[in-house]
Protein backbone atom coordinates (compact mmCIF):
# COMPACT_ATOMS: atom_id res chain seq x y z
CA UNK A 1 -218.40 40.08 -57.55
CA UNK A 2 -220.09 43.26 -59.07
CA UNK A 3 -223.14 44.09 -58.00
CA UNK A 4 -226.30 43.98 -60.91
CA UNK A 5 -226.37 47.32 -63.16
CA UNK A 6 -229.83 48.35 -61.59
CA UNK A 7 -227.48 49.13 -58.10
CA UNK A 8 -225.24 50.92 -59.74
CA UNK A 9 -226.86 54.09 -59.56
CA UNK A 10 -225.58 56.85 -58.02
CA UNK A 11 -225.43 57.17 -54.66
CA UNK A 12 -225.98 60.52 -52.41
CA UNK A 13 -222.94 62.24 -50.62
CA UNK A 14 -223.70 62.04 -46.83
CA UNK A 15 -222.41 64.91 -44.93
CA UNK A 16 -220.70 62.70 -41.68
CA UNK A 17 -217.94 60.19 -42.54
CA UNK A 18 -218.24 57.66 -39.67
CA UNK A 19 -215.68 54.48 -39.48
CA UNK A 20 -215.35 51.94 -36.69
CA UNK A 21 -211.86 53.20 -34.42
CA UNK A 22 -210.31 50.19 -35.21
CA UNK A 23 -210.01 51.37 -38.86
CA UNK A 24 -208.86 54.60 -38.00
CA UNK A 25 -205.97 53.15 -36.07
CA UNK A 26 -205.46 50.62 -38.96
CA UNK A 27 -202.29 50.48 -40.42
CA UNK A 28 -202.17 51.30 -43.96
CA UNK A 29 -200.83 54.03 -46.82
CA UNK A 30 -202.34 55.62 -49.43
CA UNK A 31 -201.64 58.47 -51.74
CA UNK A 32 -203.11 61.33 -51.96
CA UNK A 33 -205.04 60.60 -55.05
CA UNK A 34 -206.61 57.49 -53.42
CA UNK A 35 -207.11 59.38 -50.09
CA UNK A 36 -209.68 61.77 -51.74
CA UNK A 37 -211.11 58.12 -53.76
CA UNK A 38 -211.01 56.60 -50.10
CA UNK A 39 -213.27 59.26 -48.89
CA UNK A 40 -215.68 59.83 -52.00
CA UNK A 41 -216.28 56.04 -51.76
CA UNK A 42 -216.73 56.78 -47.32
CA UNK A 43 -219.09 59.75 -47.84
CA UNK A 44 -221.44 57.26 -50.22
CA UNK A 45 -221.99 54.61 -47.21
CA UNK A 46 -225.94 54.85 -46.11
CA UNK A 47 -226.31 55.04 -41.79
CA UNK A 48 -228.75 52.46 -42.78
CA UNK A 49 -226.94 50.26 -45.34
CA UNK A 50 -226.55 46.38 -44.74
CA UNK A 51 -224.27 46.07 -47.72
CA UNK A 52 -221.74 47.72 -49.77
CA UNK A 53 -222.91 49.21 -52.72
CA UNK A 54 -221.25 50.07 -56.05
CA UNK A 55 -220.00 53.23 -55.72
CA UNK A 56 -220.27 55.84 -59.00
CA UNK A 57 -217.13 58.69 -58.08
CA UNK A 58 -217.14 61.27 -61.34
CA UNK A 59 -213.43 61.72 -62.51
CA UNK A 60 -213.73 65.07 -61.47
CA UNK A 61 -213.86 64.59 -57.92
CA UNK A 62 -211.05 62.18 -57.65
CA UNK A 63 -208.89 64.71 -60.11
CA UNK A 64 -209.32 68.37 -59.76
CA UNK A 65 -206.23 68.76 -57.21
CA UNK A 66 -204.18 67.34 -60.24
CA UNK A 67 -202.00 69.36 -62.70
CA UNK A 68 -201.75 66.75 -65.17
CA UNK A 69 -203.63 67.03 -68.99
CA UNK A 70 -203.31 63.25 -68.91
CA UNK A 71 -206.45 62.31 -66.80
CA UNK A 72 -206.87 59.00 -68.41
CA UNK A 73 -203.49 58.01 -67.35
CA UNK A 74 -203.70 59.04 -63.84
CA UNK A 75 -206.78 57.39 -63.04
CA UNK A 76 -205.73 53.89 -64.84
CA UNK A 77 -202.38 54.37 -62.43
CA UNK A 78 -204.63 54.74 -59.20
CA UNK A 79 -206.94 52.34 -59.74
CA UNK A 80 -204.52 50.15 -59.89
CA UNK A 81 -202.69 51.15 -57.01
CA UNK A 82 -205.68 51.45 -54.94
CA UNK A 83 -207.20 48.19 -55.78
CA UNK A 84 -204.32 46.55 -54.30
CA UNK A 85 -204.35 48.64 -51.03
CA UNK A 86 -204.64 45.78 -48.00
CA UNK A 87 -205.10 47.16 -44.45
CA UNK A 88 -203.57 45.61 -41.33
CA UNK A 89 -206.34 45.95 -38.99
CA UNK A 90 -207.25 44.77 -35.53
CA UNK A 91 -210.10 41.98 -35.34
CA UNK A 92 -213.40 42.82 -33.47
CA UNK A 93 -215.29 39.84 -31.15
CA UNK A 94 -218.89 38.75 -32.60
CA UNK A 95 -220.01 42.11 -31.38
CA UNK A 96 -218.33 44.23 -33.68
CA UNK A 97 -216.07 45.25 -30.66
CA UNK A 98 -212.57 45.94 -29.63
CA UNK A 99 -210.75 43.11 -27.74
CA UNK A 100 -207.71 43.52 -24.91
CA UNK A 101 -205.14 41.88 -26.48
CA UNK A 102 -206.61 41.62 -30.28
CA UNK A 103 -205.43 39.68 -33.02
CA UNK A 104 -204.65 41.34 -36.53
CA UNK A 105 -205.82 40.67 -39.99
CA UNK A 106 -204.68 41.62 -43.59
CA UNK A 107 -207.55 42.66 -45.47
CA UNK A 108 -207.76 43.75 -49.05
CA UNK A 109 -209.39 47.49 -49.08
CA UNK A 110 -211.72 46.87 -52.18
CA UNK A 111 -213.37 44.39 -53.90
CA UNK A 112 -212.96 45.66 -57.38
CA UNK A 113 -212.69 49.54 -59.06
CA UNK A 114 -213.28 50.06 -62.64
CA UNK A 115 -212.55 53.21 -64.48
CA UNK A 116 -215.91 54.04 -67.10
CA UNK A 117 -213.80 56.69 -69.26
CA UNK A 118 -216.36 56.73 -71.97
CA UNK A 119 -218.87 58.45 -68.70
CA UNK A 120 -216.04 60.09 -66.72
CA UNK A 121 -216.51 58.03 -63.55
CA UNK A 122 -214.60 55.19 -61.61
CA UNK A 123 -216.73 52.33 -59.74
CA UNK A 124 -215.52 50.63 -56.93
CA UNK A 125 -216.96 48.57 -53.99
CA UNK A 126 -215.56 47.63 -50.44
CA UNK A 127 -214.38 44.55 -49.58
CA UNK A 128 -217.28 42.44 -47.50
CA UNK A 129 -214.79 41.80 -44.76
CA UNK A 130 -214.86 45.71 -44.20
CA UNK A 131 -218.70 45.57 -42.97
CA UNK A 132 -218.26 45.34 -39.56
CA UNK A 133 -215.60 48.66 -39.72
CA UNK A 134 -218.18 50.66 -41.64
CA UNK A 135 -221.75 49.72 -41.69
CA UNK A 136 -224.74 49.58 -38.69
CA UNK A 137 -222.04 51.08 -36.22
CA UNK A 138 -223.70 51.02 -32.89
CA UNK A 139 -220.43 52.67 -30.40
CA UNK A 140 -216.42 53.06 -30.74
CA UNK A 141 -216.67 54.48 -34.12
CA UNK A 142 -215.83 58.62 -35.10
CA UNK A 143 -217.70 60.98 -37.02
CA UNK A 144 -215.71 63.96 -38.66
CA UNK A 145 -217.45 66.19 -41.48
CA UNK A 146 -217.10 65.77 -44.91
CA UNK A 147 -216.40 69.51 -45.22
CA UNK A 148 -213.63 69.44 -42.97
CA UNK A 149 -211.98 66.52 -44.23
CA UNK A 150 -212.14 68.37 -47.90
CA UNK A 151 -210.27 70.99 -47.07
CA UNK A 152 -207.40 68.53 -46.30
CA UNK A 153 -204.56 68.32 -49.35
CA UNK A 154 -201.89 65.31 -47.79
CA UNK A 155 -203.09 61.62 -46.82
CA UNK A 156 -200.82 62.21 -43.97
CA UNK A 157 -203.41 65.02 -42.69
CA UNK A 158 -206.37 63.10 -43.41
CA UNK A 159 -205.31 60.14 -41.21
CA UNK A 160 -203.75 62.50 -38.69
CA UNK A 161 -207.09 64.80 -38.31
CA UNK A 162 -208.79 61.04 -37.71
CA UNK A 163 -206.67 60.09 -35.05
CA UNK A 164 -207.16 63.48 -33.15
CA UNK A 165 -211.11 63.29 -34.02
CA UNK A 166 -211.22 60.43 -32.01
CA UNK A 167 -210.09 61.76 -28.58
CA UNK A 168 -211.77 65.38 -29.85
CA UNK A 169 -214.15 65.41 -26.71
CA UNK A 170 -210.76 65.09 -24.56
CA UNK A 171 -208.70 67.57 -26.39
CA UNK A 172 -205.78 65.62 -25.97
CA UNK A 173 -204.29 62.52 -27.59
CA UNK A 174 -200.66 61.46 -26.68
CA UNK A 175 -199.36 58.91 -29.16
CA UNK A 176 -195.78 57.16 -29.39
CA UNK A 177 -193.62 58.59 -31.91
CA UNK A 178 -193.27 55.07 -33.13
CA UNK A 179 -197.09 54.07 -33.27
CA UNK A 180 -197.85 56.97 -34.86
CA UNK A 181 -195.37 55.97 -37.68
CA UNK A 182 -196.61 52.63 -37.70
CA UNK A 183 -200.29 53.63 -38.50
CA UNK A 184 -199.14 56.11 -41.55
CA UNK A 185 -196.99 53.49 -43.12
CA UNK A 186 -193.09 55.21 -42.89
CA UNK A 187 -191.81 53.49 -39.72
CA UNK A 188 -189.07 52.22 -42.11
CA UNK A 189 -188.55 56.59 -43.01
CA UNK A 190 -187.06 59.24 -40.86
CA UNK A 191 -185.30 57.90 -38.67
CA UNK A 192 -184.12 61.30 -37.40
CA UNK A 193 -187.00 62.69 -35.60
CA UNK A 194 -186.28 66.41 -37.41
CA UNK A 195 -187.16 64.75 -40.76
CA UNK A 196 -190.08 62.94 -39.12
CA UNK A 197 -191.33 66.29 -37.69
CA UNK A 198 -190.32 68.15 -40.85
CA UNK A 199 -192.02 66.03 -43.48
CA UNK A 200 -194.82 64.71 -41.45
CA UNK A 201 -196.19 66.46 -38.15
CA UNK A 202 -195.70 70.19 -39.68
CA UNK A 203 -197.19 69.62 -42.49
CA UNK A 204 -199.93 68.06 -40.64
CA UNK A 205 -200.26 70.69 -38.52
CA UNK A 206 -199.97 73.52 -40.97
CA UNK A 207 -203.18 71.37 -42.77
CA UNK A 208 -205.04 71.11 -39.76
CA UNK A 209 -205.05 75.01 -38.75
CA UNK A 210 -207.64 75.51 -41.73
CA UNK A 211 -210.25 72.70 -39.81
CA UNK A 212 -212.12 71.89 -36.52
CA UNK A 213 -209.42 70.26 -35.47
CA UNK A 214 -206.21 72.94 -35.25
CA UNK A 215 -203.62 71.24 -32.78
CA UNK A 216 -200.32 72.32 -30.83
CA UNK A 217 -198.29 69.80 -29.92
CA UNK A 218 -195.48 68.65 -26.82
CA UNK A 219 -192.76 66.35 -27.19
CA UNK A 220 -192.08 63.70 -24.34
CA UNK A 221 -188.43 62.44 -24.27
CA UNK A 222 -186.71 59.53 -22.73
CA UNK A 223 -183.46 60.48 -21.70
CA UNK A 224 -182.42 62.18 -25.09
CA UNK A 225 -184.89 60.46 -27.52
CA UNK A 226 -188.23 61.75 -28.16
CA UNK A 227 -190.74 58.62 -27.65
CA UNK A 228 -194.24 60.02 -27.57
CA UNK A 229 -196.05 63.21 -29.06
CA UNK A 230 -198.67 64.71 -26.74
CA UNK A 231 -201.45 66.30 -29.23
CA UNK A 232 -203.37 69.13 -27.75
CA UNK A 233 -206.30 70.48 -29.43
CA UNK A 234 -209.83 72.42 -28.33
CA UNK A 235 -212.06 69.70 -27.19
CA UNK A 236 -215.57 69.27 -28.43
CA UNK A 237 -218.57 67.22 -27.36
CA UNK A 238 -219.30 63.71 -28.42
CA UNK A 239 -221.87 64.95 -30.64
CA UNK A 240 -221.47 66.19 -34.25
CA UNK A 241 -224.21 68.47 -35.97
CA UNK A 242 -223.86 67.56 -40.05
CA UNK A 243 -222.81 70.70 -41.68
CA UNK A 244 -224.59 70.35 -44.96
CA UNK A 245 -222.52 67.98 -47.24
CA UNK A 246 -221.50 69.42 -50.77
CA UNK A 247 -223.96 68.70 -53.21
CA UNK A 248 -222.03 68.27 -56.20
CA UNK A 249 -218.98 67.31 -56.69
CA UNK A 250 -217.85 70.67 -58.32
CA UNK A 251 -218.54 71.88 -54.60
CA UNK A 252 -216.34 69.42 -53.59
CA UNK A 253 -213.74 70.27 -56.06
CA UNK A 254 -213.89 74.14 -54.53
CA UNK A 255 -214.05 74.09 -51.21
CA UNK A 256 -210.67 71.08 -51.69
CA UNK A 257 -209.21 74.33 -53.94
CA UNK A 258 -209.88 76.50 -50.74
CA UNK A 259 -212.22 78.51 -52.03
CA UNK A 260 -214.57 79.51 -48.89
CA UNK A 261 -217.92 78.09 -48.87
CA UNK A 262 -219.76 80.89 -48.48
CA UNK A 263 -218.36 82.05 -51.70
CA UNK A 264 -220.42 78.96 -53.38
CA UNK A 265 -223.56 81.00 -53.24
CA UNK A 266 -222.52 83.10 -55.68
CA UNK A 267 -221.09 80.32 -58.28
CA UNK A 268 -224.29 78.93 -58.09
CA UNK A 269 -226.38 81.85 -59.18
CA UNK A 270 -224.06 82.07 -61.95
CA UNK A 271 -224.44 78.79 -62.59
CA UNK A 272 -228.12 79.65 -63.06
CA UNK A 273 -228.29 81.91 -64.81
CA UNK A 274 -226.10 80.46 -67.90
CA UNK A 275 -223.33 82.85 -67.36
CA UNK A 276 -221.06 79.53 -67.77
CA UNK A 277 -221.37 75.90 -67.31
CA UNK A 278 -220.75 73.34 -64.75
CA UNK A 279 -217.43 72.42 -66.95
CA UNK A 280 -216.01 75.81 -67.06
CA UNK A 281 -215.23 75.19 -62.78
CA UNK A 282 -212.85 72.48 -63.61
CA UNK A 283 -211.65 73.59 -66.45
CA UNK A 284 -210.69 76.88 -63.90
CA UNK A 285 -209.55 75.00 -60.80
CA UNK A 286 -207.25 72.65 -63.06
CA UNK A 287 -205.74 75.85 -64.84
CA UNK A 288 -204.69 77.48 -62.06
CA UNK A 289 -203.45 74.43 -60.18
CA UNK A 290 -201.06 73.99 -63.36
CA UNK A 291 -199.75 78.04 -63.46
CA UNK A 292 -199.60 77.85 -58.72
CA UNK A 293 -197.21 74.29 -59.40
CA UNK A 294 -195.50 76.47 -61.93
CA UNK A 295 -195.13 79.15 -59.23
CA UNK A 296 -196.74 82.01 -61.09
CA UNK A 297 -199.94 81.92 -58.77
CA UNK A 298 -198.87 82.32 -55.02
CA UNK A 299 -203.21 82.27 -53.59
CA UNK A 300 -204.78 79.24 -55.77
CA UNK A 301 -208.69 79.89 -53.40
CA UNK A 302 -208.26 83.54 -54.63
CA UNK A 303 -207.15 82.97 -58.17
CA UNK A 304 -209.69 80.28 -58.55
CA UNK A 305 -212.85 82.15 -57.52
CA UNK A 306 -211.28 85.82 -59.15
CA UNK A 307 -211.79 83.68 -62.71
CA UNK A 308 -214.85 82.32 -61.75
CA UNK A 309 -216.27 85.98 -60.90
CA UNK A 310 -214.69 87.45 -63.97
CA UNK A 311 -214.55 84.69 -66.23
CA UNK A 312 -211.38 85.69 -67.72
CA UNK A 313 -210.83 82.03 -68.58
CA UNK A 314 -214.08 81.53 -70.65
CA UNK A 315 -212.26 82.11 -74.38
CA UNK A 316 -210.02 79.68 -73.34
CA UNK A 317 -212.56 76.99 -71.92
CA UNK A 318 -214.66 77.39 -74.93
CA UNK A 319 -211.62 76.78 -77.45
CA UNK A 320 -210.92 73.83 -75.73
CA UNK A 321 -214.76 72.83 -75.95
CA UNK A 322 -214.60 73.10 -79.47
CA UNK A 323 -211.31 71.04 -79.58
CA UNK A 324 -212.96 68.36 -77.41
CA UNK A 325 -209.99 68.48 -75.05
CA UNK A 326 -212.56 70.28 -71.80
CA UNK A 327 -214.02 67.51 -69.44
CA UNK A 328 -215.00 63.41 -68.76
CA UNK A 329 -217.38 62.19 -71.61
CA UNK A 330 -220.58 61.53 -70.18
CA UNK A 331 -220.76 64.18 -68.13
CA UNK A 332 -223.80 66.59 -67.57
CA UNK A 333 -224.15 70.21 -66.11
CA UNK A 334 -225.24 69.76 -62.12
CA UNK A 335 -228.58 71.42 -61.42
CA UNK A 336 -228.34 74.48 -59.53
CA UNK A 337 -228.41 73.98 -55.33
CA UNK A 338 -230.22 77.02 -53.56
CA UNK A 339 -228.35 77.76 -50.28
CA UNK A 340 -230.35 78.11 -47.10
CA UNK A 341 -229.64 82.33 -47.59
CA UNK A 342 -227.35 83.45 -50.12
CA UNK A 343 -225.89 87.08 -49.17
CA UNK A 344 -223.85 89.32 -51.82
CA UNK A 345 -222.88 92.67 -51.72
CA UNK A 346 -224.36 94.71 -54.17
CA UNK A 347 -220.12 95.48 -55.59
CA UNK A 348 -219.68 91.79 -55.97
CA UNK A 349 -223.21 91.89 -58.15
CA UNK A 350 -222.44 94.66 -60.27
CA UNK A 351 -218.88 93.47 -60.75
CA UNK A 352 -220.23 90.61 -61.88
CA UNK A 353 -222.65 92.28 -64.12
CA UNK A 354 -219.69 94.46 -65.96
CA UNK A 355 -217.21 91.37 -66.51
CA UNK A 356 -220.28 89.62 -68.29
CA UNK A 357 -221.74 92.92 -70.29
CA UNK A 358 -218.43 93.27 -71.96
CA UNK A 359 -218.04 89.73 -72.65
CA UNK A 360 -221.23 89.56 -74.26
CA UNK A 361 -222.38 86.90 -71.97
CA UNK A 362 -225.84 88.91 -71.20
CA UNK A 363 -228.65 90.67 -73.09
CA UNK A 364 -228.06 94.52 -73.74
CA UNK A 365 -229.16 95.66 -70.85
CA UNK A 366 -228.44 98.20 -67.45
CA UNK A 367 -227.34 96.68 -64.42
CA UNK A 368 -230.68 97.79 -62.64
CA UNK A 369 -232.66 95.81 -65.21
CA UNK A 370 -230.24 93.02 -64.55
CA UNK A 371 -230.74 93.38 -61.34
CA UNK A 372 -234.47 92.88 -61.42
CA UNK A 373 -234.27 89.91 -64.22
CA UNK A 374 -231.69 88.35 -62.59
CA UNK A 375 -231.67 88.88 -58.90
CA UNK A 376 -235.11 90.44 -57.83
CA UNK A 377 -237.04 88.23 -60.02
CA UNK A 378 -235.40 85.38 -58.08
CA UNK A 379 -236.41 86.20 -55.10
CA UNK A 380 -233.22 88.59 -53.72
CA UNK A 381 -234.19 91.85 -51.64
CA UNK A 382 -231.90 94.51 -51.37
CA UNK A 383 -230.72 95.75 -47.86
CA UNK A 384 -228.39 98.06 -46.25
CA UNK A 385 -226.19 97.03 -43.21
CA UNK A 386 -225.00 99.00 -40.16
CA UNK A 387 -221.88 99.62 -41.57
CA UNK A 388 -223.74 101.45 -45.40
CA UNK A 389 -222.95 98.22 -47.24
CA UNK A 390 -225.44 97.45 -49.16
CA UNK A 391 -226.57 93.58 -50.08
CA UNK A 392 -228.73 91.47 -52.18
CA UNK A 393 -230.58 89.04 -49.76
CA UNK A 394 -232.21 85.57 -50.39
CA UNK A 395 -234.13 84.12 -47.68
């Protein structure tokens, strides 16, 4: 049953995704698509919650890694997809703990998703019988960050970086080759252990390199068949300090386009400052996912933030506003998030400056009265490092 409207509001983005190991190990498959809706939906769940809540995911975070002009379609496909995702999960004693020999249960993921097009966002709840996997976990449970899991494309990543983030404070996890296919769903694929390795573990790897949990790997054989995979990775301790959690969702859509997040500072004061709207991001990151699947962009992090910086793209964006083809309905700019210090060389500034003066984005002004309405007046200091570069500065 759906909750009232009055819970229905939006919920924050917490910056540690924490699950009970039993779900991690669960066996179950899920695109890539409804990985990133299985996570916004994960990243929503309160340390102190007692319940599932109605989740509100905007379009946009579920959708920016797609290609596709037909958003309405997509979404309607996933949703239905998703809401008939079932897990195949071991059951816990009346402790919420693991048992010796356990028994198994097949549990429906969700208890209902809706896609809202009219306000550009899907809701979706948990299935009750999922509490005891998720909520008031007390031990055997993993945290991983929210920024690291971003940065992962494949579902086969995202449940692979899990299974290694539970043994990360013993750098070492050795699973059978056969387990391992169990748990992502293709133990009726591959059958050659090349293809298995080709489509699945170097991928994986290859993900992994660009997160906290990079990973080399040894085969263990039987005879002439390989049987287990011994993981090795750098080992970290139990604890997890939250790196800050993205604060908007067109965050979220970046730093999942690769673009580095200290680059974000300097979207934001953009942002700010009116040189575009929130919009014009997606509008960007979907663009140049459609020309890199077309093979005419080879760096889609550098392409993405180049047309951010220069706004190249703006004409475009705009004629597309005017056509009412940019963006979900319902949909309003995010307010502006101050970093803790935002850093930018004084090039990047006054390259900045130049693309907007002679797109007629700014008043008629120099770029040192720019600099003091837009920058000093904010709160930036200029300094020069060791090195003669010289930076804009904001505590």
């Amino acid at each position: 049953m759906k909750q009232p409207d009055s819970m229905n509001a939006a919920r924050p983005v917490h910056p540690l995704i924490v699950q009970h190991n039993a779900l991690i190990n669960a066996r179950f498959v899920l695109n890539t698509t409804e990985s990133r809706l299985f996570l916004a939906l994960l990243s929503r769940i309160g340390r102190d919650d007692t319940q599932f809540q109605v989740c509100r995911i905007p379009v946009r975070e579920l959708m920016a890694h797609s290609t596709s002009n037909s958003t309405y379609e997509l979404v309607r496909k996933t949703l239905r997809h998703f809401a008939s995702r079932t897990l195949l999960i071991e059951k816990l004693d009346a402790t919420a703990r693991r048992q010796t020999q356990p028994d198994f249960s097949i549990l429906p993921l969700l208890a209902f998703a809706e896609y809202k097009h009219q306000e550009g966002v899907v809701e979706a709840r948990f299935n009750d019988l999922l509490m005891p996997y998720l909520l008031q976990l007390r031990e055997n449970f993993t945290k991983a960050q929210l920024t690291e899991l971003l940065k992962l494309k494949s579902s086969n990543a995202y449940r692979v970086y899990l299974l290694l983030r539970e043994y990360a404070a013993f750098g070492k996890r050795v699973m059978a080759v056969a387990e391992l296919k169990t748990i992502l769903g293709v133990e009726e694929e591959y059958d050659r252990f090349t293809n298995f390795r080709a489509r699945i573990l170097d991928p994986a790897q290859s993900e992994l390199a660009q997160t906290d949990m990079a990973f080399t790997y040894v085969l263990e054989k039987q005879g002439r068949t390989i049987t287990h995979i011994c993981f090795l990775f750098k080992p970290t301790g139990a604890a997890l300090v939250p790196a800050p959690a993205p604060e908007t969702s067109w965050e979220a859509t970046l730093l999942e386009a690769g673009v580095a997040a200290k680059s974000l500072a300097g979207i934001k004061t953009q942002l700010e400052n009116g040189y575009y709207d929130e919009g014009y991001i997606y509008f960007v990151v979907a663009h140049v996912r459609r020309q890199a699947a077309a093979g005419k962009v080879k760096k889609l992090a550098g392409a993405v933030y180049k047309a951010l910086l220069e706004g190249y793209l703006l004409e475009d964006y705009r004629r597309q506003l005017r056509h009412g083809e940019a963006g979900e309905p319902g949909r309003n700019p995010a307010k502006p998030v101050v970093a803790q210090q935002e850093r930018h060389t004084l090039d990047d500034v006054h390259a900045m400056y130049e693309t907007m003066r002679q797109r007629r984005l700014i008043p008629d002004e120099s770029f040192e009265q720019n600099l003091a309405r837009v920058w000093l007046s904010a709160g930036f200091r200029q300094e020069t490092d060791a090195q003669g570069i010289q930076w804009l500065i904001k505590p």
